[in-house]
PDB file of N, CA and C in Angstrom:
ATOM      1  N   UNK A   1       0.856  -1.179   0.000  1.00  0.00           N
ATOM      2  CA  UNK A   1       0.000   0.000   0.000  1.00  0.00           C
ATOM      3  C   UNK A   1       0.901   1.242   0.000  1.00  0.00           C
ATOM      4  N   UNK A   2       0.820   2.426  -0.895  1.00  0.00           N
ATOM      5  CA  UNK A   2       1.474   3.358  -1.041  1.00  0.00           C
ATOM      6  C   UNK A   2       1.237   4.371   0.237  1.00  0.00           C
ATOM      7  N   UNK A   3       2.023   5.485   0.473  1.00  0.00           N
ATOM      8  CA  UNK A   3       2.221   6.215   1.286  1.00  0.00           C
ATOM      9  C   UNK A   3       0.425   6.952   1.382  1.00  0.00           C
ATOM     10  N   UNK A   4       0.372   7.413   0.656  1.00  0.00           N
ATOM     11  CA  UNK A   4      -1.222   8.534   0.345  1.00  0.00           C
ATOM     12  C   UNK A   4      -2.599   7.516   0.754  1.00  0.00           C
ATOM     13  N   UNK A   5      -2.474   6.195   0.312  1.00  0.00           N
ATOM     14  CA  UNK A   5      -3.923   5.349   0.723  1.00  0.00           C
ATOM     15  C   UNK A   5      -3.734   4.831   2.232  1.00  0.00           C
ATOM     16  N   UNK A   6      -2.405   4.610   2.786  1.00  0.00           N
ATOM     17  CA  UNK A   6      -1.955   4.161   4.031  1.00  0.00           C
ATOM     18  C   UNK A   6      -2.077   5.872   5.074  1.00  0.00           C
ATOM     19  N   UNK A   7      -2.121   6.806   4.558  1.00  0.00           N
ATOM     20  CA  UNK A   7      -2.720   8.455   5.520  1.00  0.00           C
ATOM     21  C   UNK A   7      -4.050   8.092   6.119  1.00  0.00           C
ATOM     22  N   UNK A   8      -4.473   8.028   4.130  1.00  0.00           N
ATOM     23  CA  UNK A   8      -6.486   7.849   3.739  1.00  0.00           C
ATOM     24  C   UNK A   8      -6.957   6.987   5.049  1.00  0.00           C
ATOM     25  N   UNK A   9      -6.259   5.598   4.886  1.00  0.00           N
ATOM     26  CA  UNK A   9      -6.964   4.639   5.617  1.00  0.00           C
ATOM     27  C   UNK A   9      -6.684   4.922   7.596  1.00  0.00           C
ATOM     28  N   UNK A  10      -5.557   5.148   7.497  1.00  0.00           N
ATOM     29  CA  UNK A  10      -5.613   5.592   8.975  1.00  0.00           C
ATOM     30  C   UNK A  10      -6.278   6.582   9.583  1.00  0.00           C
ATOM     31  N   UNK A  11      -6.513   7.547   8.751  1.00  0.00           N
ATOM     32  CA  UNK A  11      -7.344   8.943   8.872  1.00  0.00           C
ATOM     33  C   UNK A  11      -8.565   8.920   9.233  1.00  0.00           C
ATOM     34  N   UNK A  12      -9.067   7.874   8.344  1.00  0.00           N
ATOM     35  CA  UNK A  12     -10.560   7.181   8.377  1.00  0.00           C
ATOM     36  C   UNK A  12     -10.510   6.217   9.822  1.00  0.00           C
ATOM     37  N   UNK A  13      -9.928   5.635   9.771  1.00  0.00           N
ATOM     38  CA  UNK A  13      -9.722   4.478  10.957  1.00  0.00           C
ATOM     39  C   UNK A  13      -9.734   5.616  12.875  1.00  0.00           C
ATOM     40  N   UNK A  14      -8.948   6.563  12.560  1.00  0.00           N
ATOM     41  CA  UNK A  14      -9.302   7.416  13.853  1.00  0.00           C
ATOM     42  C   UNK A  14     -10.075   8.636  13.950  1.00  0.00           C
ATOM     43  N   UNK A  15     -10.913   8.140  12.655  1.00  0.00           N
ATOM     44  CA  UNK A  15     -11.990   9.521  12.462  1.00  0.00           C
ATOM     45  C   UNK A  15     -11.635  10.924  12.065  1.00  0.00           C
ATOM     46  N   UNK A  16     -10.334  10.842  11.461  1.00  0.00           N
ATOM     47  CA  UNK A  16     -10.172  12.481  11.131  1.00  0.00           C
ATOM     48  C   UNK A  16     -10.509  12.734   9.986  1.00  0.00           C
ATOM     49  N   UNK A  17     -11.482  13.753   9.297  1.00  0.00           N
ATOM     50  CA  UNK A  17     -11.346  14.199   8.383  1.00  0.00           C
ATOM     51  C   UNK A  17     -10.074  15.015   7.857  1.00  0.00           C
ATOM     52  N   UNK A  18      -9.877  15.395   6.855  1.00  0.00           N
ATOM     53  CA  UNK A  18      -8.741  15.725   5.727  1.00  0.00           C
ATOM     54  C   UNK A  18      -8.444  16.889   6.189  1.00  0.00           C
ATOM     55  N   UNK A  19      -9.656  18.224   7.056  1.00  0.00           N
ATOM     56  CA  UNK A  19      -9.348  19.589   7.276  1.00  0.00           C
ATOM     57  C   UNK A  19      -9.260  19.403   8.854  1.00  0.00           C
ATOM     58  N   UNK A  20      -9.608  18.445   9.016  1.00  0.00           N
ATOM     59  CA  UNK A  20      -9.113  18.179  10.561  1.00  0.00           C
ATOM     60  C   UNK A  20      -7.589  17.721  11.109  1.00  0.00           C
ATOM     61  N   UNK A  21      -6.993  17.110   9.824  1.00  0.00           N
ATOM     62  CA  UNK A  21      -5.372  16.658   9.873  1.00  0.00           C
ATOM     63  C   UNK A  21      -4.755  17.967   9.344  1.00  0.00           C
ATOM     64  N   UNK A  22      -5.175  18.781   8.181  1.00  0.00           N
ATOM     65  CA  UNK A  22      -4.628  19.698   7.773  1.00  0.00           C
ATOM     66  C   UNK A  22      -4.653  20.669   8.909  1.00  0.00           C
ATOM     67  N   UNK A  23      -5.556  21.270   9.844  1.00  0.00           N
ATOM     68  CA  UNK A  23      -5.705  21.737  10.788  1.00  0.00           C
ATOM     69  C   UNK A  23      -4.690  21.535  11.907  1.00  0.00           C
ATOM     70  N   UNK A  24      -4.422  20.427  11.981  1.00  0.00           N
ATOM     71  CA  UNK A  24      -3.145  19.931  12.878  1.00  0.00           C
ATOM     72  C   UNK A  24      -2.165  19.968  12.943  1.00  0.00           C
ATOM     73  N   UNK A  25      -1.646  20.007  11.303  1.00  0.00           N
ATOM     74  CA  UNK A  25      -0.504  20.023  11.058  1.00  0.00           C
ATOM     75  C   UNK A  25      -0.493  21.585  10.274  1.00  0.00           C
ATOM     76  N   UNK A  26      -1.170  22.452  10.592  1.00  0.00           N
ATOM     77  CA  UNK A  26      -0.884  23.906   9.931  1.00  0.00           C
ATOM     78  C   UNK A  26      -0.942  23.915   8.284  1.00  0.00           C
ATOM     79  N   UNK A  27      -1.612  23.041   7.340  1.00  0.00           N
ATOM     80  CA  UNK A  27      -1.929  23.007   6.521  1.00  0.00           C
ATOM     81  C   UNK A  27      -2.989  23.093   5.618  1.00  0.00           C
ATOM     82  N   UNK A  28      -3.272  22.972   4.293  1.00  0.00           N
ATOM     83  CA  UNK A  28      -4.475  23.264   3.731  1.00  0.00           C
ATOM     84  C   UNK A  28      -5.302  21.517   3.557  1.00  0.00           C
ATOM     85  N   UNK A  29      -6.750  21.338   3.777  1.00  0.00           N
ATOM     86  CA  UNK A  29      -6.985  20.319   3.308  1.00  0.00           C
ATOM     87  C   UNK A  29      -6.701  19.801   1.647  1.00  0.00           C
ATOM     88  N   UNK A  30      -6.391  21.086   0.466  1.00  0.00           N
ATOM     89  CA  UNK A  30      -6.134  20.466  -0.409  1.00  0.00           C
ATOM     90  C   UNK A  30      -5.116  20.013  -0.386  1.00  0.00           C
ATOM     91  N   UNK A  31      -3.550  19.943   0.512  1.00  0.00           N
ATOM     92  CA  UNK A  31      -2.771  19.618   0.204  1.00  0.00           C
ATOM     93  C   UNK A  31      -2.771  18.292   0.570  1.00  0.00           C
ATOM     94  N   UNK A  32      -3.654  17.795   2.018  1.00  0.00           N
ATOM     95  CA  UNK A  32      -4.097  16.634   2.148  1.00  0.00           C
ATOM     96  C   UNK A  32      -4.507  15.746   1.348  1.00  0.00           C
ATOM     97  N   UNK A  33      -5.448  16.115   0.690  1.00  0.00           N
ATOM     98  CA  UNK A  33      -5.908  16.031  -0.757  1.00  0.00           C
ATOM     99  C   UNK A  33      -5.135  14.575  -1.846  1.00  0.00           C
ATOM    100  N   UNK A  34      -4.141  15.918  -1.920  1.00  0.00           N
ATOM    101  CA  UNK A  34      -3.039  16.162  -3.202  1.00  0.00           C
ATOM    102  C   UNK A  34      -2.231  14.906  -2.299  1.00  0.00           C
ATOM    103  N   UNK A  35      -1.812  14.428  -0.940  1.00  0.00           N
ATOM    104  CA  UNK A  35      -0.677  13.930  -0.654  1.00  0.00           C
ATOM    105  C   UNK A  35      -1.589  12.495  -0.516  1.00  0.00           C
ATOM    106  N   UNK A  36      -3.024  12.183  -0.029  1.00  0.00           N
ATOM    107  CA  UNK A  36      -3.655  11.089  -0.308  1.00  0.00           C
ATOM    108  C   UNK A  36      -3.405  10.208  -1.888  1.00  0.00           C
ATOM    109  N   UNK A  37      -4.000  11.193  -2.811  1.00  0.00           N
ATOM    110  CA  UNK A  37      -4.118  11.321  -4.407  1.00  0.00           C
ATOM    111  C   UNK A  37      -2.665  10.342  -4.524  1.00  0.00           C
ATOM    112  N   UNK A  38      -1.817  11.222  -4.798  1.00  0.00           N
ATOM    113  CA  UNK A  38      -0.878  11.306  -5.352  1.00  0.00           C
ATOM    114  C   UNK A  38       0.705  10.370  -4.924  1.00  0.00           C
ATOM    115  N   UNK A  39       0.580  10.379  -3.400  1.00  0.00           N
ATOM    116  CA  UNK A  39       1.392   9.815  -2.570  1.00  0.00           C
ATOM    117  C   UNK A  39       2.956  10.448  -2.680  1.00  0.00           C
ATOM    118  N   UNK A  40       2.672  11.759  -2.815  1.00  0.00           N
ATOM    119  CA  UNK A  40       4.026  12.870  -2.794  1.00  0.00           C
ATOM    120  C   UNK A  40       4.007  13.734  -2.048  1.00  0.00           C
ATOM    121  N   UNK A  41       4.832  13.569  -0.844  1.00  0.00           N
ATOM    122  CA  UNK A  41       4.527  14.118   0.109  1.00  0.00           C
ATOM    123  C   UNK A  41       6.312  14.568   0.762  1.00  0.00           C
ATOM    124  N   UNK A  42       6.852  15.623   1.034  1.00  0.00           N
ATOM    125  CA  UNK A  42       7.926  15.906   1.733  1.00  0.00           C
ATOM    126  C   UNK A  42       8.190  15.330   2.901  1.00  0.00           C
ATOM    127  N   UNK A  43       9.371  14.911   3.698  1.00  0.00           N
ATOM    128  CA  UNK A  43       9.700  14.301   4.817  1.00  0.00           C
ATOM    129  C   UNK A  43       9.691  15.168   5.970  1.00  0.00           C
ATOM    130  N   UNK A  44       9.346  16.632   6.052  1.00  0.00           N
ATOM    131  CA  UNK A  44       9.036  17.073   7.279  1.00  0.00           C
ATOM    132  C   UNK A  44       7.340  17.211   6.970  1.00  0.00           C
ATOM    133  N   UNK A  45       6.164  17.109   6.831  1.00  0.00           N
ATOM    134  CA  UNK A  45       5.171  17.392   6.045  1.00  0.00           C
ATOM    135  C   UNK A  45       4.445  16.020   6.693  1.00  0.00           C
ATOM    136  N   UNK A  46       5.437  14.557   6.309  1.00  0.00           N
ATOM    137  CA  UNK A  46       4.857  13.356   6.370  1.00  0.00           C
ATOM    138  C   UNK A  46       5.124  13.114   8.289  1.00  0.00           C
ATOM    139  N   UNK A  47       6.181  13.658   8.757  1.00  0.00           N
ATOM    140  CA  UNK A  47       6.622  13.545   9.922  1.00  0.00           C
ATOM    141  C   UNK A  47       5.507  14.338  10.750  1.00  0.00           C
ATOM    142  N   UNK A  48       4.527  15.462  10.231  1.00  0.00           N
ATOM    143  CA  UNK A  48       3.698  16.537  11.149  1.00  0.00           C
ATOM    144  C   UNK A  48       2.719  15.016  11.074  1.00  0.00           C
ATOM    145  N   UNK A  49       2.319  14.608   9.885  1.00  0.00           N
ATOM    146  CA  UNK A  49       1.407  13.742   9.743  1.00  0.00           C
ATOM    147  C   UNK A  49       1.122  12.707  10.438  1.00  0.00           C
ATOM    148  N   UNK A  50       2.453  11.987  10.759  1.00  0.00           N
ATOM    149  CA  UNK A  50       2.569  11.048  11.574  1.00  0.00           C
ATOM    150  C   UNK A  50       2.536  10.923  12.693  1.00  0.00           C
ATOM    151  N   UNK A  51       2.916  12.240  13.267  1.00  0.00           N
ATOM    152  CA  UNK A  51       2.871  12.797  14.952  1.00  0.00           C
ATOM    153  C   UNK A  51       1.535  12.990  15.095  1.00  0.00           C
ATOM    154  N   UNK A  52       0.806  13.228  13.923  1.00  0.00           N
ATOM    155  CA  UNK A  52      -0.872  14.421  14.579  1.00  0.00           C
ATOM    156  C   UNK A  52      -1.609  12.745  14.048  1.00  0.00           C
ATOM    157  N   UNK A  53      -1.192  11.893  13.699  1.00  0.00           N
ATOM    158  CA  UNK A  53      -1.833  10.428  13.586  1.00  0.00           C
ATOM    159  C   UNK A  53      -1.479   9.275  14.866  1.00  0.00           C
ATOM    160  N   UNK A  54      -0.346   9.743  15.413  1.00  0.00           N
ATOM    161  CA  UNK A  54       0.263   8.693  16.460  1.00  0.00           C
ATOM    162  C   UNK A  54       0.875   7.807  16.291  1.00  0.00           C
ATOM    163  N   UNK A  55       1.618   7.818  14.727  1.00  0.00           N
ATOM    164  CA  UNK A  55       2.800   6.824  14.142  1.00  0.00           C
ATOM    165  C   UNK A  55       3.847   7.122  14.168  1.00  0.00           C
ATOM    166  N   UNK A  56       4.701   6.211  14.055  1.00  0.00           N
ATOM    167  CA  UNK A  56       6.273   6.632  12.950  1.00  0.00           C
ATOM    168  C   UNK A  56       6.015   7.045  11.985  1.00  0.00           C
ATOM    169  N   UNK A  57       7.142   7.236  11.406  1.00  0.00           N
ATOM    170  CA  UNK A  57       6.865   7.783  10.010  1.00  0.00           C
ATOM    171  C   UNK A  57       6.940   6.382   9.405  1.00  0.00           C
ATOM    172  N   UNK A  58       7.505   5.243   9.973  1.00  0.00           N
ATOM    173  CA  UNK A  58       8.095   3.968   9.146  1.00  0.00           C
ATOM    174  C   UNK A  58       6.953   3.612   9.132  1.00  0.00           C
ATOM    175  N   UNK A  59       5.495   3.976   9.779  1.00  0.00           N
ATOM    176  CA  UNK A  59       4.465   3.134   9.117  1.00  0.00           C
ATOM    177  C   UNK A  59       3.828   3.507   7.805  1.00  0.00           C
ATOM    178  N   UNK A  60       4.478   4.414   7.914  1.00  0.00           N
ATOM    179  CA  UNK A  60       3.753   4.803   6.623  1.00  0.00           C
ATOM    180  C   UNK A  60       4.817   4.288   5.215  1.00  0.00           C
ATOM    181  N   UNK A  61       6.127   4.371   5.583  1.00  0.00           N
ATOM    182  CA  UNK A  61       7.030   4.315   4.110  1.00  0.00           C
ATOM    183  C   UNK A  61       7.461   2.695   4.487  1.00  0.00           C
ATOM    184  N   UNK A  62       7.373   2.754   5.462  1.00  0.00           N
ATOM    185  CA  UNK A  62       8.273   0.800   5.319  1.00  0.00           C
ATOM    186  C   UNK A  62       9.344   0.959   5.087  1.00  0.00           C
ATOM    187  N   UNK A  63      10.125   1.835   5.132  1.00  0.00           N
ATOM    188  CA  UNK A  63      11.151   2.197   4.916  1.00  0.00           C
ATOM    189  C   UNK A  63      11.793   2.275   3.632  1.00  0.00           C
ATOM    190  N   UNK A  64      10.634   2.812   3.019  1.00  0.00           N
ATOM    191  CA  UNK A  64      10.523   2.747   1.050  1.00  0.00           C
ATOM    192  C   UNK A  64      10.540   4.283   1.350  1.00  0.00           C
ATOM    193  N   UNK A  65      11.512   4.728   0.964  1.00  0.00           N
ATOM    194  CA  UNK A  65      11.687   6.322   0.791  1.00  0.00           C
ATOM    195  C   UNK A  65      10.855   7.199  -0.449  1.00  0.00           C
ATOM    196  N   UNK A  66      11.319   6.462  -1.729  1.00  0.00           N
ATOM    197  CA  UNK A  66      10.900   6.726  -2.842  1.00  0.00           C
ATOM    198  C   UNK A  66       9.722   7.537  -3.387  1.00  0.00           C
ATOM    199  N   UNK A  67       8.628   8.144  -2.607  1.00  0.00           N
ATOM    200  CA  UNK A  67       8.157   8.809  -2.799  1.00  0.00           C
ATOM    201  C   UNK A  67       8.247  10.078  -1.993  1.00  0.00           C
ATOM    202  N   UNK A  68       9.212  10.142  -1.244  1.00  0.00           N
ATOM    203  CA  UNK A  68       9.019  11.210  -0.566  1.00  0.00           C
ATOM    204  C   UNK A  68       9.687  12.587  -1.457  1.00  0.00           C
ATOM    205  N   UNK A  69       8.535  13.458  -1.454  1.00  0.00           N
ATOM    206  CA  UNK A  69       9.386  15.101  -2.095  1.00  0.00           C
ATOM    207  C   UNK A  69      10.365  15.773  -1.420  1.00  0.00           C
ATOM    208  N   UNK A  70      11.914  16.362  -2.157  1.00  0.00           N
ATOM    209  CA  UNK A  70      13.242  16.175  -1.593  1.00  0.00           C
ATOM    210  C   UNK A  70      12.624  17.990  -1.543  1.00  0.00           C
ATOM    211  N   UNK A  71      12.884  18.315  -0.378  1.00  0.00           N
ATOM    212  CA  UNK A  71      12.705  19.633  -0.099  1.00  0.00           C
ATOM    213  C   UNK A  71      13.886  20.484  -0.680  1.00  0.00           C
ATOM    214  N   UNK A  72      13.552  21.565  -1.334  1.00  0.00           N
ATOM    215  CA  UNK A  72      14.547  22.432  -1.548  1.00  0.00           C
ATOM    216  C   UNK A  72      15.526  23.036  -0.619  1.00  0.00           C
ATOM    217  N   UNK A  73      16.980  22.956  -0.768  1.00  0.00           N
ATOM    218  CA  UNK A  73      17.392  23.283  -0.205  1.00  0.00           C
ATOM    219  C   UNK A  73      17.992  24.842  -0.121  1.00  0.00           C
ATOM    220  N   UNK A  74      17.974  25.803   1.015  1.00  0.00           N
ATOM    221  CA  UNK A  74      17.756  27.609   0.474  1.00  0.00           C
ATOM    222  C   UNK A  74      19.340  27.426   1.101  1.00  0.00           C
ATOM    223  N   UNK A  75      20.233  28.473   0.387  1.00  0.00           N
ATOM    224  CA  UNK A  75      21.027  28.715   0.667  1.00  0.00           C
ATOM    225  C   UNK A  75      21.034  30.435   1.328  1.00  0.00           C
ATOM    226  N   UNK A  76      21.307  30.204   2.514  1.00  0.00           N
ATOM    227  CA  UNK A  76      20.707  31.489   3.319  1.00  0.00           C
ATOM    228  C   UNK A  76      22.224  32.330   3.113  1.00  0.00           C
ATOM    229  N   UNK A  77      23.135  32.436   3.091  1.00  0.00           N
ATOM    230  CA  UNK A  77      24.667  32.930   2.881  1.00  0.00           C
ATOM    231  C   UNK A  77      24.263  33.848   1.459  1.00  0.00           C
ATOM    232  N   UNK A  78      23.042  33.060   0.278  1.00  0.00           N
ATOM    233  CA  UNK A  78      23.342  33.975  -0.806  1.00  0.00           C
ATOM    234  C   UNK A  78      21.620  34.854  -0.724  1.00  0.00           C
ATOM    235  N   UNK A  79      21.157  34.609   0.628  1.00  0.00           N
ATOM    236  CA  UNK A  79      20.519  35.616   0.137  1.00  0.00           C
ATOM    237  C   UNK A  79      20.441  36.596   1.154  1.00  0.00           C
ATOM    238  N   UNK A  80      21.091  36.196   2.054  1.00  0.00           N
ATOM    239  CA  UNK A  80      22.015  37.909   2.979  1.00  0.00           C
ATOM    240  C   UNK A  80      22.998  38.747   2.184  1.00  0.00           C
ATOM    241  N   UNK A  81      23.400  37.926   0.919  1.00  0.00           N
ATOM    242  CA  UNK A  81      24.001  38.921   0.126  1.00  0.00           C
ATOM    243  C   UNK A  81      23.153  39.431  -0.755  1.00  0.00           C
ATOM    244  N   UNK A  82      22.050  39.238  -1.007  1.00  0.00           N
ATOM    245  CA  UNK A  82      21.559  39.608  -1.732  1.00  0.00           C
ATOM    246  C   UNK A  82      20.196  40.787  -1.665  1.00  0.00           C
ATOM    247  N   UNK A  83      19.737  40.495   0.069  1.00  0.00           N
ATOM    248  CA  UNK A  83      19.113  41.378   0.995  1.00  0.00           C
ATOM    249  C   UNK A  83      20.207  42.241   0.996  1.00  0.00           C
ATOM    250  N   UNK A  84      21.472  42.592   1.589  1.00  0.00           N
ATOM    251  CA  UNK A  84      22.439  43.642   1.155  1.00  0.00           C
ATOM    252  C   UNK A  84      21.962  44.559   0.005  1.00  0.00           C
ATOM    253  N   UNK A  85      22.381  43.826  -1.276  1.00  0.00           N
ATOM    254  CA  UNK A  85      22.017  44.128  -2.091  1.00  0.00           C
ATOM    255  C   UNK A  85      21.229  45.126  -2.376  1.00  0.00           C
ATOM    256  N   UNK A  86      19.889  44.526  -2.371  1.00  0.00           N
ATOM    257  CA  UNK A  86      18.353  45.356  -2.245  1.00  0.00           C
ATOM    258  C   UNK A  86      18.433  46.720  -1.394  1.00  0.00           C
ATOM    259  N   UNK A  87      19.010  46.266  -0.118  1.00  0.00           N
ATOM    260  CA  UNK A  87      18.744  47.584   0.826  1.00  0.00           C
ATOM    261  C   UNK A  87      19.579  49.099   0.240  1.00  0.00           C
ATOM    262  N   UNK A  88      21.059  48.438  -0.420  1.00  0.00           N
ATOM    263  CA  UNK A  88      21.979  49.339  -0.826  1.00  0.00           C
ATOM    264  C   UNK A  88      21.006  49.416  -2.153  1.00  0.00           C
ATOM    265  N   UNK A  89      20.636  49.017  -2.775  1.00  0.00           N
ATOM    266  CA  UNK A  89      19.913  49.614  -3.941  1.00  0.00           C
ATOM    267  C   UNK A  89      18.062  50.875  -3.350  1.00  0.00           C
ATOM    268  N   UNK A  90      18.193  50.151  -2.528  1.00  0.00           N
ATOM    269  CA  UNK A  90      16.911  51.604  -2.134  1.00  0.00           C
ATOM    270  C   UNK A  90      17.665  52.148  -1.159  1.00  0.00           C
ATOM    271  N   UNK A  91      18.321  52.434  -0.633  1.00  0.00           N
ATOM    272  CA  UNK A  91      19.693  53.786  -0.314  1.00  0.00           C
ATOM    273  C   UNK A  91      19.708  54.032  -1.739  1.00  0.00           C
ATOM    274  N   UNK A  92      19.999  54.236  -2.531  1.00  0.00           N
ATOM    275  CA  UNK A  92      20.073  54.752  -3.674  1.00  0.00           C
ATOM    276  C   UNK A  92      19.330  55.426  -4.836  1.00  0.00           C
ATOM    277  N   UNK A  93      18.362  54.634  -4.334  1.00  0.00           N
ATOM    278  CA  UNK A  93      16.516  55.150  -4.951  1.00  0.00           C
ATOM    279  C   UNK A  93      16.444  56.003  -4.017  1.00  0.00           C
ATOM    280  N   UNK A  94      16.202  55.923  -2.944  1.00  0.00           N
ATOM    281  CA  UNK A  94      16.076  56.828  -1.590  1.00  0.00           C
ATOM    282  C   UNK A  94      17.122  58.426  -1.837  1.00  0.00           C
ATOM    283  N   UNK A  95      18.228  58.422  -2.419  1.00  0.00           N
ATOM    284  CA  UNK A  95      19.129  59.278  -2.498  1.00  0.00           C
ATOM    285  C   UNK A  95      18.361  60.197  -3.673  1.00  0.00           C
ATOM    286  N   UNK A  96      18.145  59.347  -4.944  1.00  0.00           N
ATOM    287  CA  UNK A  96      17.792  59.547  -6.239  1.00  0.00           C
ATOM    288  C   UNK A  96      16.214  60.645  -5.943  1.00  0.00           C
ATOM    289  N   UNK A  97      15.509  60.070  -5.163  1.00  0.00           N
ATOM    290  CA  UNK A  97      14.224  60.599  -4.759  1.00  0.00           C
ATOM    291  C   UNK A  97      14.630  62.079  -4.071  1.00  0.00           C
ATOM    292  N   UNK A  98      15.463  61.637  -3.179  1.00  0.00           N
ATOM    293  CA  UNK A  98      15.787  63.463  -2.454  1.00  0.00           C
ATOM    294  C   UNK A  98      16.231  64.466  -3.424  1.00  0.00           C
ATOM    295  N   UNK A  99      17.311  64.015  -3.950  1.00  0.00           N
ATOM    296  CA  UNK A  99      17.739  64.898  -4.984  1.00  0.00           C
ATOM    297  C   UNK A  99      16.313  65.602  -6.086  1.00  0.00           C
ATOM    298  N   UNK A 100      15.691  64.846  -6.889  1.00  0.00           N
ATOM    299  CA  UNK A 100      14.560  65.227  -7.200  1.00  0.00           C
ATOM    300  C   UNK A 100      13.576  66.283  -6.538  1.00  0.00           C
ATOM    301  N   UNK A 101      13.236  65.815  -5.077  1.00  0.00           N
ATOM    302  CA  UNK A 101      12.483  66.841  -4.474  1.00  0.00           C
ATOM    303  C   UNK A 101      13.509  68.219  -4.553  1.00  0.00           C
ATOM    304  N   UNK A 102      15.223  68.112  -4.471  1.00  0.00           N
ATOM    305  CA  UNK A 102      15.451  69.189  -4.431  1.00  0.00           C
ATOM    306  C   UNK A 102      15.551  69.906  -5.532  1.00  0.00           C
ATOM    307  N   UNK A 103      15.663  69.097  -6.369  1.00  0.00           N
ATOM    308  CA  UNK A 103      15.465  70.153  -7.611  1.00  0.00           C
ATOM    309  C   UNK A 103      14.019  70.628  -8.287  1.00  0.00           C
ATOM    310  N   UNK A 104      13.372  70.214  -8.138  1.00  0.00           N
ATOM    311  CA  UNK A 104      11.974  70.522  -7.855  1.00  0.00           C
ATOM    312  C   UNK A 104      11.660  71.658  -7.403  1.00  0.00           C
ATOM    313  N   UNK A 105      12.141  71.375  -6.059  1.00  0.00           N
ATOM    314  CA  UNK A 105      11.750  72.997  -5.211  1.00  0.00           C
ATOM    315  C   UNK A 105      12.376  74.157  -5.690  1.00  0.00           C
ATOM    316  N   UNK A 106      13.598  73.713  -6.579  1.00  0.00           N
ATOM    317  CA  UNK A 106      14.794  75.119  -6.783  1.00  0.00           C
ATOM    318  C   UNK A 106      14.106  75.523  -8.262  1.00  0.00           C
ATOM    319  N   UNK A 107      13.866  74.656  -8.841  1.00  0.00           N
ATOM    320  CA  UNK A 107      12.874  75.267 -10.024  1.00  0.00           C
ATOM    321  C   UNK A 107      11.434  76.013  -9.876  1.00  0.00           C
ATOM    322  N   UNK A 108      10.938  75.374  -8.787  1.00  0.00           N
ATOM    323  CA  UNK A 108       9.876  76.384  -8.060  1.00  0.00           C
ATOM    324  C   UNK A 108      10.200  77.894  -7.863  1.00  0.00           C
ATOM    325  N   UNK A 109      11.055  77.452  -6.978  1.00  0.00           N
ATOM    326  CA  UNK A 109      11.838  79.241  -6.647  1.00  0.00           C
ATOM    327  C   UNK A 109      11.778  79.688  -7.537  1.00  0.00           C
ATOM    328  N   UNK A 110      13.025  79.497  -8.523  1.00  0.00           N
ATOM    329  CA  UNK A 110      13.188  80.464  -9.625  1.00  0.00           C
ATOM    330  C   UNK A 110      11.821  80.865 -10.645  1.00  0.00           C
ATOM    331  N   UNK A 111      10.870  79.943 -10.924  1.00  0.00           N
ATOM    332  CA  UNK A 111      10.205  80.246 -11.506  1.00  0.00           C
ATOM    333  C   UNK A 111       9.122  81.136 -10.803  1.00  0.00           C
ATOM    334  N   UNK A 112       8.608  81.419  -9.244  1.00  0.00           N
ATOM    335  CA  UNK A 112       7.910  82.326  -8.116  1.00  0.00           C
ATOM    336  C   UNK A 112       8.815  83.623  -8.012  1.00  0.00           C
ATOM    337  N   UNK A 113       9.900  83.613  -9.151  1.00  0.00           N
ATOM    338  CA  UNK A 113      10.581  85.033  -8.968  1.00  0.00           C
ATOM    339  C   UNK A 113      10.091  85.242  -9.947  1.00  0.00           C
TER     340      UNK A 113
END
């Protein structure tokens, strides 16, 4: 039995509906849905599942990995450089904007003479 009909059937077996597990685990019932359906489901995702069901996770995979979705991994190093980035670029918009108001106003002047 695949990962998604082995959720279904336990779900059913302790009475939870689909927005009642999604509820538990901070999720949407469609994704419940989608991870019944489909049997693609991430390894922290299947682990909320298994805790808010009262299993291992090994009851559910048998220790058949193979469907589990490999979470992306974020590389946080490139995007503190890259938040840098952004901030030094609106310091710069920010600079670009003052200057404007001041020339603005100095064309005001001259033209109120």
């Amino acid at each position: 039995m695949n990962i998604g009909k082995k959720i279904k059937v336990l779900r059913a077996e302790k009475g939870v509906s689909q927005q009642q597990l999604a509820d538990l685990i901070n999720k949407t019932r469609t994704l419940i849905s989608h991870i019944e359906v489909t049997s693609k489901v991430n390894f922290y995702t299947l682990n909320e599942i298994s805790s808010a069901l009262g299993v291992p996770v090994s009851y559910f995979t048998d220790d058949n990995f193979d469907n589990l979705v490999e979470e992306t991994k974020v590389n946080y190093s490139n995007l503190s450089e890259k938040v840098k980035k952004l901030e030094r670029e609106n310091e710069l918009l920010n600079e670009i904007i003052q200057n404007q108001k001041e020339i603005i106003t100095q064309l005001k002047d001259k033209l109120d003479k």
